[in-house]
Protein backbone atom coordinates (compact mmCIF):
# COMPACT_ATOMS: atom_id res chain seq x y z
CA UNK A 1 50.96 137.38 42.09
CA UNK A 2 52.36 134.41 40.79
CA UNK A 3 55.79 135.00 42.71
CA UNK A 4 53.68 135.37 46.15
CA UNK A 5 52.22 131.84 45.58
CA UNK A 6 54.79 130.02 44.92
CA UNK A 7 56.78 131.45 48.14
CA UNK A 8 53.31 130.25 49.92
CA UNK A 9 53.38 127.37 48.55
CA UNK A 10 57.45 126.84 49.53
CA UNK A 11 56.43 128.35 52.93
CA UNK A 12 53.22 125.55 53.44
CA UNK A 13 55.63 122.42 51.79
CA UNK A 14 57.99 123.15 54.77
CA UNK A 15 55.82 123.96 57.66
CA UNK A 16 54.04 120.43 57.05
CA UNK A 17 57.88 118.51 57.37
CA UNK A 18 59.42 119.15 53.95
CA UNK A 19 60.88 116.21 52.73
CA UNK A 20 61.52 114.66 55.74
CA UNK A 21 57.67 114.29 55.58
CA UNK A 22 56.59 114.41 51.45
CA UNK A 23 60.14 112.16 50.39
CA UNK A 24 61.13 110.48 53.47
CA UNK A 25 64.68 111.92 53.01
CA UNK A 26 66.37 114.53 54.01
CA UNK A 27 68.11 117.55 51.75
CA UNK A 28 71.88 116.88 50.92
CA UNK A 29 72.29 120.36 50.98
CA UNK A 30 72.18 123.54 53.47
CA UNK A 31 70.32 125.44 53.60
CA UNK A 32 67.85 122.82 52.03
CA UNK A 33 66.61 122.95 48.86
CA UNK A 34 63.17 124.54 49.64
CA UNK A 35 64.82 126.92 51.54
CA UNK A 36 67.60 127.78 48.41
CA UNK A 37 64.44 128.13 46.34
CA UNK A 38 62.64 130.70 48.21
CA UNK A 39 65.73 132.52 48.70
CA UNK A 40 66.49 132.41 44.46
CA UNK A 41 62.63 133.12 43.82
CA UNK A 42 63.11 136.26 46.33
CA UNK A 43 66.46 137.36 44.80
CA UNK A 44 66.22 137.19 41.41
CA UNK A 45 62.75 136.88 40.50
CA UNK A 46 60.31 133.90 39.67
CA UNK A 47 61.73 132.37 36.86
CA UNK A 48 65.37 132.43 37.29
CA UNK A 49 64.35 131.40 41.05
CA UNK A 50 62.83 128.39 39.74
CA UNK A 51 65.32 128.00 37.55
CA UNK A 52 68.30 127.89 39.83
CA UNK A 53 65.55 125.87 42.05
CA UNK A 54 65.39 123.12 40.03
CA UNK A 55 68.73 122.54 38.91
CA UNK A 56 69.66 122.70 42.63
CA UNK A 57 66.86 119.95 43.49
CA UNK A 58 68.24 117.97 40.53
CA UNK A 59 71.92 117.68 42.42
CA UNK A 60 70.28 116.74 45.39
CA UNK A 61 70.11 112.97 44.94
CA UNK A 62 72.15 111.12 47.51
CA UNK A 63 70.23 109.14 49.91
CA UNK A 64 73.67 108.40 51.81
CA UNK A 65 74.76 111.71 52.13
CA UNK A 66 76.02 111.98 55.48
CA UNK A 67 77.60 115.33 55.53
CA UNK A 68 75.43 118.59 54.16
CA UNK A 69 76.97 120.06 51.28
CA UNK A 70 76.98 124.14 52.04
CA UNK A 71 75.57 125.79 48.86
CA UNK A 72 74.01 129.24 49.70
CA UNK A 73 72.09 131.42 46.82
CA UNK A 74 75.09 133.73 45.21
């Protein structure tokens, strides 16, 4: 149940613009952090999803990124 949510609520934050709309930024990283998040969260489970969610969102910090970094879920 609480897994479900929390892919909702990852599936609502990007169909309203993501950070390009909440931040006005873009991700650093592909595929974007919300995206890496839902994949983690459907992989391997709600905690370690967040988990590996976090610390991802946590490396994504430069605002003059100009290339994406490619970091998929392993």
């Amino acid at each position: 149940m609480i897994k479900r949510f929390i892919l909702a609520s990852i599936r609502w934050y990007q169909s309203r613009g993501g950070s390009r709309h909440f931040f006005n930024t873009d991700c650093n990283f592909e595929p974007s952090c919300s995206h890496y998040t839902y994949q983690a969260i459907s992989q391997y489970g709600t905690w370690r999803g967040i988990k590996l969610g976090v610390a991802r969102i946590k490396r994504c910090n430069d605002p003059d990124c100009v290339h994406k970094k490619h970091d998929p879920v392993s």
